[in-house]
PDB file of N, CA and C in Angstrom:
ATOM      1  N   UNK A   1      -5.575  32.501  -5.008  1.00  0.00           N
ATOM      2  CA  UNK A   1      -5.606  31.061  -5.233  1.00  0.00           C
ATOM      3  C   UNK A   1      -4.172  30.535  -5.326  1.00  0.00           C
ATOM      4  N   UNK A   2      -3.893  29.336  -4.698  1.00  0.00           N
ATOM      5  CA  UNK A   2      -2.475  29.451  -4.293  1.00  0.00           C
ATOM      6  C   UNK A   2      -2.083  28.110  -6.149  1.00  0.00           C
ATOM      7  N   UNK A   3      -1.197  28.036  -6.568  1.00  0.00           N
ATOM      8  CA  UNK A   3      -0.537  27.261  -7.524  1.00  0.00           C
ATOM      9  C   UNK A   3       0.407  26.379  -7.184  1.00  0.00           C
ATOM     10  N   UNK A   4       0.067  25.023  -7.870  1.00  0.00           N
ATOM     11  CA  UNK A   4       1.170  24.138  -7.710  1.00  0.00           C
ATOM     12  C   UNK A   4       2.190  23.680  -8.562  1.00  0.00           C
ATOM     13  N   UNK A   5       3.323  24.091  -7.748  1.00  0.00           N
ATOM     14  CA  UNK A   5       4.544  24.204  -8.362  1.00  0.00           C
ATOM     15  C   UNK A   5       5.219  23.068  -8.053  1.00  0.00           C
ATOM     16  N   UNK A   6       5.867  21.760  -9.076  1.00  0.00           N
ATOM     17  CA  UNK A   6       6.675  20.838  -8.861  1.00  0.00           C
ATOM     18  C   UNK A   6       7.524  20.950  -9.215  1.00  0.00           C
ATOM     19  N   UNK A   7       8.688  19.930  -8.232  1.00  0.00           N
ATOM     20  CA  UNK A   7      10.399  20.100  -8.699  1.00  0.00           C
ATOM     21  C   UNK A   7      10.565  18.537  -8.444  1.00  0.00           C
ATOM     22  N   UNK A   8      11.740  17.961  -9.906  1.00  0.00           N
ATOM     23  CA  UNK A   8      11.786  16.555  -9.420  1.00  0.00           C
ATOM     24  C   UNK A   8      13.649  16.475  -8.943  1.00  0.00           C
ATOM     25  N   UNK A   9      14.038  15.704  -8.491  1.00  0.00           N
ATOM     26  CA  UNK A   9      15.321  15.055  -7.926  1.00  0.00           C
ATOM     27  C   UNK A   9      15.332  13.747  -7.778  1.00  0.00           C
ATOM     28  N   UNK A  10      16.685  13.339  -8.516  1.00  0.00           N
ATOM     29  CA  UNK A  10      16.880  11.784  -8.375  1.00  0.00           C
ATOM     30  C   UNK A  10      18.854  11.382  -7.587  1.00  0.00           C
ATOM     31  N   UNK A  11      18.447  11.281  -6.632  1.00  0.00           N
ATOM     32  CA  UNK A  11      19.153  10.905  -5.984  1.00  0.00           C
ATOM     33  C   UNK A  11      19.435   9.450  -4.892  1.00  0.00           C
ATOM     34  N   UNK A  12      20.230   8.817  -4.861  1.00  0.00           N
ATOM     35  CA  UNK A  12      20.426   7.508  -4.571  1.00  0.00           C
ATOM     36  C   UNK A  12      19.855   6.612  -4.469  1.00  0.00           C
ATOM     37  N   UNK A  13      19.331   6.338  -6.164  1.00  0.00           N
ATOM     38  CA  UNK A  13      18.653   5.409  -6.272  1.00  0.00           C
ATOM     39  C   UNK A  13      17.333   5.925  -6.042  1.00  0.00           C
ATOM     40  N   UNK A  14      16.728   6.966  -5.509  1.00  0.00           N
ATOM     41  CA  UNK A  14      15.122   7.797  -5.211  1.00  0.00           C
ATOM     42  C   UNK A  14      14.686   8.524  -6.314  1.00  0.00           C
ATOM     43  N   UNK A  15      13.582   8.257  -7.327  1.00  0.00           N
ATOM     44  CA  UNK A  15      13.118   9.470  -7.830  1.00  0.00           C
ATOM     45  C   UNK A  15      12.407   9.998  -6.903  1.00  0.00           C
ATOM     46  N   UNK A  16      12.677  11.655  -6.900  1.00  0.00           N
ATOM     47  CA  UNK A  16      11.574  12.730  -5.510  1.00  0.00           C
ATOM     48  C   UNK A  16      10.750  13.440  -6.843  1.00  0.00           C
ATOM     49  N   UNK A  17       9.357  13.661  -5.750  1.00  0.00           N
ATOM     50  CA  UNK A  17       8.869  15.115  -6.457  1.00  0.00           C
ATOM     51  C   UNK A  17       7.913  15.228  -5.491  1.00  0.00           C
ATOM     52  N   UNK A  18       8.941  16.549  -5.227  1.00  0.00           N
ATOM     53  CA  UNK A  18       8.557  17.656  -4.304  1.00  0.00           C
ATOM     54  C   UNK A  18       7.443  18.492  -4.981  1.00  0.00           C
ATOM     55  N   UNK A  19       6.194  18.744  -4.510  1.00  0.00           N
ATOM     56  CA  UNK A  19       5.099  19.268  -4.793  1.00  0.00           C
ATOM     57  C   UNK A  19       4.652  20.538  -3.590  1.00  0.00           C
ATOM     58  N   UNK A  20       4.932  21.943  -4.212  1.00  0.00           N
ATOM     59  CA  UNK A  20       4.280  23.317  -3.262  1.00  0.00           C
ATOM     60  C   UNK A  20       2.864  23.395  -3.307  1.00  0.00           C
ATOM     61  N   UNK A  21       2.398  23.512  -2.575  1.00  0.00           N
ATOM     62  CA  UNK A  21       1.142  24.021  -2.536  1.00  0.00           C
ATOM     63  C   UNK A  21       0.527  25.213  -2.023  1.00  0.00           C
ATOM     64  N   UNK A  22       0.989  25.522  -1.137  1.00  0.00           N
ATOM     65  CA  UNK A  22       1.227  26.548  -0.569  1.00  0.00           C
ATOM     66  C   UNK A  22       1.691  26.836   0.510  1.00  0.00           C
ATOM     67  N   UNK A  23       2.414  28.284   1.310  1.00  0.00           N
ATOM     68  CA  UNK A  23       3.238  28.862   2.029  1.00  0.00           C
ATOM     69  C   UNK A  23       3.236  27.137   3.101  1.00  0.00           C
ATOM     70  N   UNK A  24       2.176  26.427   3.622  1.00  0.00           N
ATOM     71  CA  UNK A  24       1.969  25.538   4.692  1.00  0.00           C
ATOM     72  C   UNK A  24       1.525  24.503   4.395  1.00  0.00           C
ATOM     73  N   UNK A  25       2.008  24.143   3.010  1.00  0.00           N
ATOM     74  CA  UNK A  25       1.668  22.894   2.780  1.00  0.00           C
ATOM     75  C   UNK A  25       2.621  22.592   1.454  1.00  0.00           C
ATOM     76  N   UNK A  26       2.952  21.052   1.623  1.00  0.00           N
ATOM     77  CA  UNK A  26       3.449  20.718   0.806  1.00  0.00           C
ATOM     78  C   UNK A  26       3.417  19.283   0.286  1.00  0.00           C
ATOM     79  N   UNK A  27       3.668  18.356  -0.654  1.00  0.00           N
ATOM     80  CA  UNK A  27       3.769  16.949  -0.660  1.00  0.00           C
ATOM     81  C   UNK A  27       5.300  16.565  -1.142  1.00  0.00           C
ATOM     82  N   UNK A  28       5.294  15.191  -1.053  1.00  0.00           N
ATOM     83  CA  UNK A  28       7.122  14.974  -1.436  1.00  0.00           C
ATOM     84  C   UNK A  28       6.492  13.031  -2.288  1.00  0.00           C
ATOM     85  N   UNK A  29       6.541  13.279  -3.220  1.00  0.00           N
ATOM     86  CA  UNK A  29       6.708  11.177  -3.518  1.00  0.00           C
ATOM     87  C   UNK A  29       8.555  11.035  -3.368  1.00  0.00           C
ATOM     88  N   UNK A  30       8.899   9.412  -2.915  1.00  0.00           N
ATOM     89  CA  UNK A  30      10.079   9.070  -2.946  1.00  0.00           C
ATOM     90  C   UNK A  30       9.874   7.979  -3.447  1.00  0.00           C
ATOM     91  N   UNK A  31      10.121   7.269  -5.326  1.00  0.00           N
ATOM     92  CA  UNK A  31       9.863   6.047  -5.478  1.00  0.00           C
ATOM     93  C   UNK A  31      11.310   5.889  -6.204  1.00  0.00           C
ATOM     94  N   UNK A  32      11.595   4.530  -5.911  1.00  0.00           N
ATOM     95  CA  UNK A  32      12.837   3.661  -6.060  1.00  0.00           C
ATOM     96  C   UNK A  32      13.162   3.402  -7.498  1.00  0.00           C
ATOM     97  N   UNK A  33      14.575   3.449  -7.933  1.00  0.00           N
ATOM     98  CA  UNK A  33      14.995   3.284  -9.252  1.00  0.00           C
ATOM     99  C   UNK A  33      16.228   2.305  -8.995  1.00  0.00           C
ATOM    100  N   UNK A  34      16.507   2.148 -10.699  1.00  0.00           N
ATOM    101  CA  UNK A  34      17.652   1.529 -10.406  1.00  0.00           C
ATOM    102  C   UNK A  34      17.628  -0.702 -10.476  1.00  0.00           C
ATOM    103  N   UNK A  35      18.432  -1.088 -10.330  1.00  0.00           N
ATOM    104  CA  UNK A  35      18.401  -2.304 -10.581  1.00  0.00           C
ATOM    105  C   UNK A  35      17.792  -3.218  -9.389  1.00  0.00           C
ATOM    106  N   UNK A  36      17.573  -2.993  -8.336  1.00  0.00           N
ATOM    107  CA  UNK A  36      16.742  -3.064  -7.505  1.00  0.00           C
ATOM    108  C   UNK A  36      15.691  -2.818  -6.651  1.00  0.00           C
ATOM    109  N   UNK A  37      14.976  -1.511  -7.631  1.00  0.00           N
ATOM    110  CA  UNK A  37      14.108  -0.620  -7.255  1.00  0.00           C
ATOM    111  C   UNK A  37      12.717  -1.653  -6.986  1.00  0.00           C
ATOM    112  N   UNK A  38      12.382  -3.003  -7.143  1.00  0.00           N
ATOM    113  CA  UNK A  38      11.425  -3.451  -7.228  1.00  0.00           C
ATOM    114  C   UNK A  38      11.317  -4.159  -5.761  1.00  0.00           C
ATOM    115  N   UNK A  39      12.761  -4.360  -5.096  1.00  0.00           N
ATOM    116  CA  UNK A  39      12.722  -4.547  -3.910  1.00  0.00           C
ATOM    117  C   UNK A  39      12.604  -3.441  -2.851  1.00  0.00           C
ATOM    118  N   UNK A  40      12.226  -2.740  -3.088  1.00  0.00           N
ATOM    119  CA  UNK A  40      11.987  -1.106  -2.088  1.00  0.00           C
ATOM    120  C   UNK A  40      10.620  -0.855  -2.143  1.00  0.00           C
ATOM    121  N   UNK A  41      10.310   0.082  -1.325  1.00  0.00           N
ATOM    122  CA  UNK A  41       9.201   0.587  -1.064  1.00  0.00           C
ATOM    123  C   UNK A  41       8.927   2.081  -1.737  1.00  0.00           C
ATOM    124  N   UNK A  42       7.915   2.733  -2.413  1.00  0.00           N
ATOM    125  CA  UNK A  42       7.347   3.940  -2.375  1.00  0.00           C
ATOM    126  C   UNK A  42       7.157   4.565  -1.598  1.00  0.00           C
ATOM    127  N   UNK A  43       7.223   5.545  -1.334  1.00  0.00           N
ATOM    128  CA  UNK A  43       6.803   6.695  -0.239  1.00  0.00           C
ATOM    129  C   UNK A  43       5.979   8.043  -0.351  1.00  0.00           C
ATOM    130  N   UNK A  44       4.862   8.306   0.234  1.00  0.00           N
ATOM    131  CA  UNK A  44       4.113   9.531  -0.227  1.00  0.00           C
ATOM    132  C   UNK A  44       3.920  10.581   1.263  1.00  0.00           C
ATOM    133  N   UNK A  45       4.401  11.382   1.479  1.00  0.00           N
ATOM    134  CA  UNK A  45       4.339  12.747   2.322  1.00  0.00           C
ATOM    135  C   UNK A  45       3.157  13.318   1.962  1.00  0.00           C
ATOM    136  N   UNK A  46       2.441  13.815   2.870  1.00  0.00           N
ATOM    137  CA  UNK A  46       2.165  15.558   2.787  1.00  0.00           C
ATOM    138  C   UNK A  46       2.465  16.449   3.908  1.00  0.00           C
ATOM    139  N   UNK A  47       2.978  17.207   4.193  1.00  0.00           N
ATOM    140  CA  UNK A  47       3.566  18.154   4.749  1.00  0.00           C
ATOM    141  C   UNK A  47       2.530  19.615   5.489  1.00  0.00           C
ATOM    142  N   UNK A  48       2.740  19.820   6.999  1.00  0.00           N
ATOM    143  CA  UNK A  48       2.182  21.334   6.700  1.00  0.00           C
ATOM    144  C   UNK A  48       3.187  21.512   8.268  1.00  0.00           C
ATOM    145  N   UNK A  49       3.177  22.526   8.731  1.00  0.00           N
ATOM    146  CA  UNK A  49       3.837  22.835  10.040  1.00  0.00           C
ATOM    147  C   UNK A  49       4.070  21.972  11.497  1.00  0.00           C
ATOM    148  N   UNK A  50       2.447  21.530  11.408  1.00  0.00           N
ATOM    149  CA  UNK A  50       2.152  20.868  12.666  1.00  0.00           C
ATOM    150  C   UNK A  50       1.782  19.237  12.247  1.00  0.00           C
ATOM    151  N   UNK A  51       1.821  18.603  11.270  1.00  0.00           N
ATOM    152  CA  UNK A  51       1.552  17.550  10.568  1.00  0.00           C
ATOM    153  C   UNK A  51       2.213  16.650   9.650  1.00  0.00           C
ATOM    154  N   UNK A  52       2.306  15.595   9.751  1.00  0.00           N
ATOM    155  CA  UNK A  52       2.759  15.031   8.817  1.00  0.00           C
ATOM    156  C   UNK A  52       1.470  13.592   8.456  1.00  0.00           C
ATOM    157  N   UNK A  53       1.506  13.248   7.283  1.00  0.00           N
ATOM    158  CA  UNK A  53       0.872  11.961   6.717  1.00  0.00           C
ATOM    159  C   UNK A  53       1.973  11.460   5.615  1.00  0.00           C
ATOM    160  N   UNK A  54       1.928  10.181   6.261  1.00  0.00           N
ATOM    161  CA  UNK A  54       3.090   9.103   5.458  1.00  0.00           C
ATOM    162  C   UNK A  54       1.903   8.333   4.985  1.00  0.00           C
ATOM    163  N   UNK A  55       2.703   7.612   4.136  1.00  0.00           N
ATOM    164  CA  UNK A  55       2.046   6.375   2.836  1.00  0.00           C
ATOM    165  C   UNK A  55       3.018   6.027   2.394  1.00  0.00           C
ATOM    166  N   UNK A  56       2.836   4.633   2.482  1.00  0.00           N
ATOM    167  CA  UNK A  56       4.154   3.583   1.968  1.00  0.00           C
ATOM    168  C   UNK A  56       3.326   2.692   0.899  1.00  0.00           C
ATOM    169  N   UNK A  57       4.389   2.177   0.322  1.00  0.00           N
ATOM    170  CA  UNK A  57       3.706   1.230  -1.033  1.00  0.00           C
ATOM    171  C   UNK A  57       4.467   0.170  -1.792  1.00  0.00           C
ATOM    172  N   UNK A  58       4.133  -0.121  -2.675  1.00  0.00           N
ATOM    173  CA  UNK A  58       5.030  -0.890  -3.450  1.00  0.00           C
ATOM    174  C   UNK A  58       6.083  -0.088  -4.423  1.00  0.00           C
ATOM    175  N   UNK A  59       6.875  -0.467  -5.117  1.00  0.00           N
ATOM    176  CA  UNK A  59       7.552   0.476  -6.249  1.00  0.00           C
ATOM    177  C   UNK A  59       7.247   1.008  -6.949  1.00  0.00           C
ATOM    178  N   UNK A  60       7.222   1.631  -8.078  1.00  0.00           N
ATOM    179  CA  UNK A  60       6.007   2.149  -8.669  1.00  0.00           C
ATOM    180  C   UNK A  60       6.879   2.201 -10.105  1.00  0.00           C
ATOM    181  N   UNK A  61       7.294   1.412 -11.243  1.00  0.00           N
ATOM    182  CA  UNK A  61       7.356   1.317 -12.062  1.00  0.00           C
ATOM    183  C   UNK A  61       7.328   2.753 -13.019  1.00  0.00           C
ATOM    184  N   UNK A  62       8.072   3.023 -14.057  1.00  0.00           N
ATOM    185  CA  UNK A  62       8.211   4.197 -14.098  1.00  0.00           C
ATOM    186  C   UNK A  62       7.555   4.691 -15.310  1.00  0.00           C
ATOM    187  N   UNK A  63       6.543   3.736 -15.917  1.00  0.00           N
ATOM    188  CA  UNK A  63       5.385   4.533 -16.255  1.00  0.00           C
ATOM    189  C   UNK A  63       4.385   4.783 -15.140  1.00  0.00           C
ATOM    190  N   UNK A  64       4.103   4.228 -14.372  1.00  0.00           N
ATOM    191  CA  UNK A  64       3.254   4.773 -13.372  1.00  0.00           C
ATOM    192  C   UNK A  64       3.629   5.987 -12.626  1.00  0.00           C
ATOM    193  N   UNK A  65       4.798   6.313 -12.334  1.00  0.00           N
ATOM    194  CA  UNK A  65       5.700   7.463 -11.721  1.00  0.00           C
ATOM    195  C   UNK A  65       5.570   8.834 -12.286  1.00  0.00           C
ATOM    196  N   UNK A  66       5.441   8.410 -13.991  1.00  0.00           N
ATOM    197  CA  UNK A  66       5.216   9.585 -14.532  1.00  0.00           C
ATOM    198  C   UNK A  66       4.172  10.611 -14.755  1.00  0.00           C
ATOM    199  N   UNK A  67       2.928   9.323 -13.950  1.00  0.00           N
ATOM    200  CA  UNK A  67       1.482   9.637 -14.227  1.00  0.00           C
ATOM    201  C   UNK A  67       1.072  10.269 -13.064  1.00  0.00           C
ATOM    202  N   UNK A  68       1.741  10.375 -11.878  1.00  0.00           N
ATOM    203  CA  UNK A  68       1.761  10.512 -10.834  1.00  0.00           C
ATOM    204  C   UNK A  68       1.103  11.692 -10.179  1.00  0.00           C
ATOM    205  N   UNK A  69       0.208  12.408  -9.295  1.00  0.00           N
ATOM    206  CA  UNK A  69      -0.054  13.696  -9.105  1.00  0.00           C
ATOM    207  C   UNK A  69       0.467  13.958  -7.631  1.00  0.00           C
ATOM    208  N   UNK A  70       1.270  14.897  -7.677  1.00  0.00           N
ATOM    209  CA  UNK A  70       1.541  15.918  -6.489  1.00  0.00           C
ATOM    210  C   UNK A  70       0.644  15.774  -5.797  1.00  0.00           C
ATOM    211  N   UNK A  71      -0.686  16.222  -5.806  1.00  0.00           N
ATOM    212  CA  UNK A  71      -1.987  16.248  -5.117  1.00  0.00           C
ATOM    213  C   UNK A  71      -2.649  15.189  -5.189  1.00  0.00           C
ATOM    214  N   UNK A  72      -2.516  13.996  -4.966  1.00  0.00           N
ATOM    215  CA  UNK A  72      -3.460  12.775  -5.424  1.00  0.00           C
ATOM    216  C   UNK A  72      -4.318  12.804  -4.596  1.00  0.00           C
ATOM    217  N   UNK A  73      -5.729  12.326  -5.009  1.00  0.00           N
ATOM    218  CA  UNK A  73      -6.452  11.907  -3.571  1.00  0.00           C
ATOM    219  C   UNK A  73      -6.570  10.687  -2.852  1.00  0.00           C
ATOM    220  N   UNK A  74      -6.992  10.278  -1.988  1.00  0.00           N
ATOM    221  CA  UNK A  74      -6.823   9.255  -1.238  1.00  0.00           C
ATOM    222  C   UNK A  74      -7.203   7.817  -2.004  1.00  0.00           C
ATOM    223  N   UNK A  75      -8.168   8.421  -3.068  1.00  0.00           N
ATOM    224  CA  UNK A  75      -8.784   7.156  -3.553  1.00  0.00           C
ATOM    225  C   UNK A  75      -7.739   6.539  -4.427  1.00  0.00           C
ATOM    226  N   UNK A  76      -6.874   7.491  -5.241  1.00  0.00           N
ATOM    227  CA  UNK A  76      -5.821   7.804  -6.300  1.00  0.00           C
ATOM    228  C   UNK A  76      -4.781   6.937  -5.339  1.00  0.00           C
ATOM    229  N   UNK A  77      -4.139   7.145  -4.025  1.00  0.00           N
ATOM    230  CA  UNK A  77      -3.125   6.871  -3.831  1.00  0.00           C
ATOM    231  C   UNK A  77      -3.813   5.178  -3.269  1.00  0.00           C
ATOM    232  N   UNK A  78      -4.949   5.099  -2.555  1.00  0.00           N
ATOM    233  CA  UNK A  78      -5.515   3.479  -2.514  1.00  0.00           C
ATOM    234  C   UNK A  78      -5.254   2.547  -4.031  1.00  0.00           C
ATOM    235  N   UNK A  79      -5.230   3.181  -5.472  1.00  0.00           N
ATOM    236  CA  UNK A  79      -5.232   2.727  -6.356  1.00  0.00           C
ATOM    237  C   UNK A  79      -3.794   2.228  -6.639  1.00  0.00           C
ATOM    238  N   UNK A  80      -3.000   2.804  -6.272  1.00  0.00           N
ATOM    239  CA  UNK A  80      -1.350   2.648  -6.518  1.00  0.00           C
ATOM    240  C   UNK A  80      -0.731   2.011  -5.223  1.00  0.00           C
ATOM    241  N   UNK A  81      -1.836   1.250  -4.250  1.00  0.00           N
ATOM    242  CA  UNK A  81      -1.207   0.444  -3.094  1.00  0.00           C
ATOM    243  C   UNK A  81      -0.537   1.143  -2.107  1.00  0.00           C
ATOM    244  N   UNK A  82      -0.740   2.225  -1.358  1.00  0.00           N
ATOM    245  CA  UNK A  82       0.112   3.253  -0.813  1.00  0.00           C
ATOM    246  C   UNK A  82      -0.884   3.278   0.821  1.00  0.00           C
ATOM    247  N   UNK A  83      -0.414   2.426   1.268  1.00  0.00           N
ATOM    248  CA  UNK A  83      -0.844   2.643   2.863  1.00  0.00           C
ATOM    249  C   UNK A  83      -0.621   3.619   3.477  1.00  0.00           C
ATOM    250  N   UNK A  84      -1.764   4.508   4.399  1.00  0.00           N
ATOM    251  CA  UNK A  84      -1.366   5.392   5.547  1.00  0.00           C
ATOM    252  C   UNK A  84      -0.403   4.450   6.800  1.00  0.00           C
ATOM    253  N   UNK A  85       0.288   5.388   6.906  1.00  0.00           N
ATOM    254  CA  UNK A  85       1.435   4.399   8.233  1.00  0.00           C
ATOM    255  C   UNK A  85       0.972   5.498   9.366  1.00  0.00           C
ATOM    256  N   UNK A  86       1.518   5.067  10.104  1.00  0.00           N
ATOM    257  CA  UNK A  86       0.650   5.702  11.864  1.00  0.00           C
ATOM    258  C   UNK A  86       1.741   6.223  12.225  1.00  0.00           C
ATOM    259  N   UNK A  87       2.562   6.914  13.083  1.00  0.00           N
ATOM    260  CA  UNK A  87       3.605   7.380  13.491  1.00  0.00           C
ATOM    261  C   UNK A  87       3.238   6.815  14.784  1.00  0.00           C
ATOM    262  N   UNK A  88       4.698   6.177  15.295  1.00  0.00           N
ATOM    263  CA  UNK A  88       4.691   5.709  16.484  1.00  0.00           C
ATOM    264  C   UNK A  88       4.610   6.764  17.673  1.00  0.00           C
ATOM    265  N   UNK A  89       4.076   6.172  18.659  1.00  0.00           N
ATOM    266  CA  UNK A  89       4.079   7.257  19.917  1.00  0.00           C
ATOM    267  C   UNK A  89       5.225   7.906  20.402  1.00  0.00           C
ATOM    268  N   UNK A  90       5.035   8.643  20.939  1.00  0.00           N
ATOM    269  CA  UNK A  90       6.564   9.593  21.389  1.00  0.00           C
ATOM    270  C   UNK A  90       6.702   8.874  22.474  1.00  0.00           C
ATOM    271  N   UNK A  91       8.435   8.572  22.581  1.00  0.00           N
ATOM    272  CA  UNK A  91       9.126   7.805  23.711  1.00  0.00           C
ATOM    273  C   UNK A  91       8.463   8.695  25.287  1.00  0.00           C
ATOM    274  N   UNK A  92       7.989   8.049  26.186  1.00  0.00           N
ATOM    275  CA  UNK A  92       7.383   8.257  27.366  1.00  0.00           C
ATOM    276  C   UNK A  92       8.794   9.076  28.389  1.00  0.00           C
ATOM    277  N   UNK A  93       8.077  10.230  28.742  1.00  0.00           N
ATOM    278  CA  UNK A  93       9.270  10.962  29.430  1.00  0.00           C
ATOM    279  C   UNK A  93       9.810  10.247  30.919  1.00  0.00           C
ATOM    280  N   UNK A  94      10.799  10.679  31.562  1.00  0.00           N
ATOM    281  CA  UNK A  94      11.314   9.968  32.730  1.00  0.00           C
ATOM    282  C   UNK A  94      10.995  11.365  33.679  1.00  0.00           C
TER     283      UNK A  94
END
């Protein structure tokens, strides 16, 4: 049974937390701090080799940040305003 292991980092102005899940999977939150953190966006990853899923959002205030799960589910991250974003198509070859 694989365990989830979190690590946080705050760097420029980003609180991260990087969330393992296992060997091929992973999640990452990136929410905004700082004196203008309310003008930025949230960000939610999940990660595996061949995949990615983005979710963008509003800021997320930093009692809400703290409440936060590595693993949220979809309904969890609909609750905290966090849109799936689409990845644009790959530039058309010549």
């Amino acid at each position: 049974m694989d365990a989830e292991i979190s690590r946080t980092l705050v760097l420029k102005n980003y609180y991260y937390l990087y969330t393992w899940i296992s060997p091929t999977r992973c999640t990452l939150w990136a929410i905004p701090l700082g004196p203008h953190a309310s003008e930025a966006s949230s960000y939610f990853l999940i990660l595996t080799p061949t995949e990615r899923e983005k979710f963008k959002g509003p800021a997320l205030d930093l009692k809400e940040a703290s409440t936060i799960s590595g693993i949220p589910t979809y309904a969890q991250l609909a609750v905290l305003g966090m849109i799936k974003q689409e990845d644009p198509p790959p530039p058309k070859k010549r």
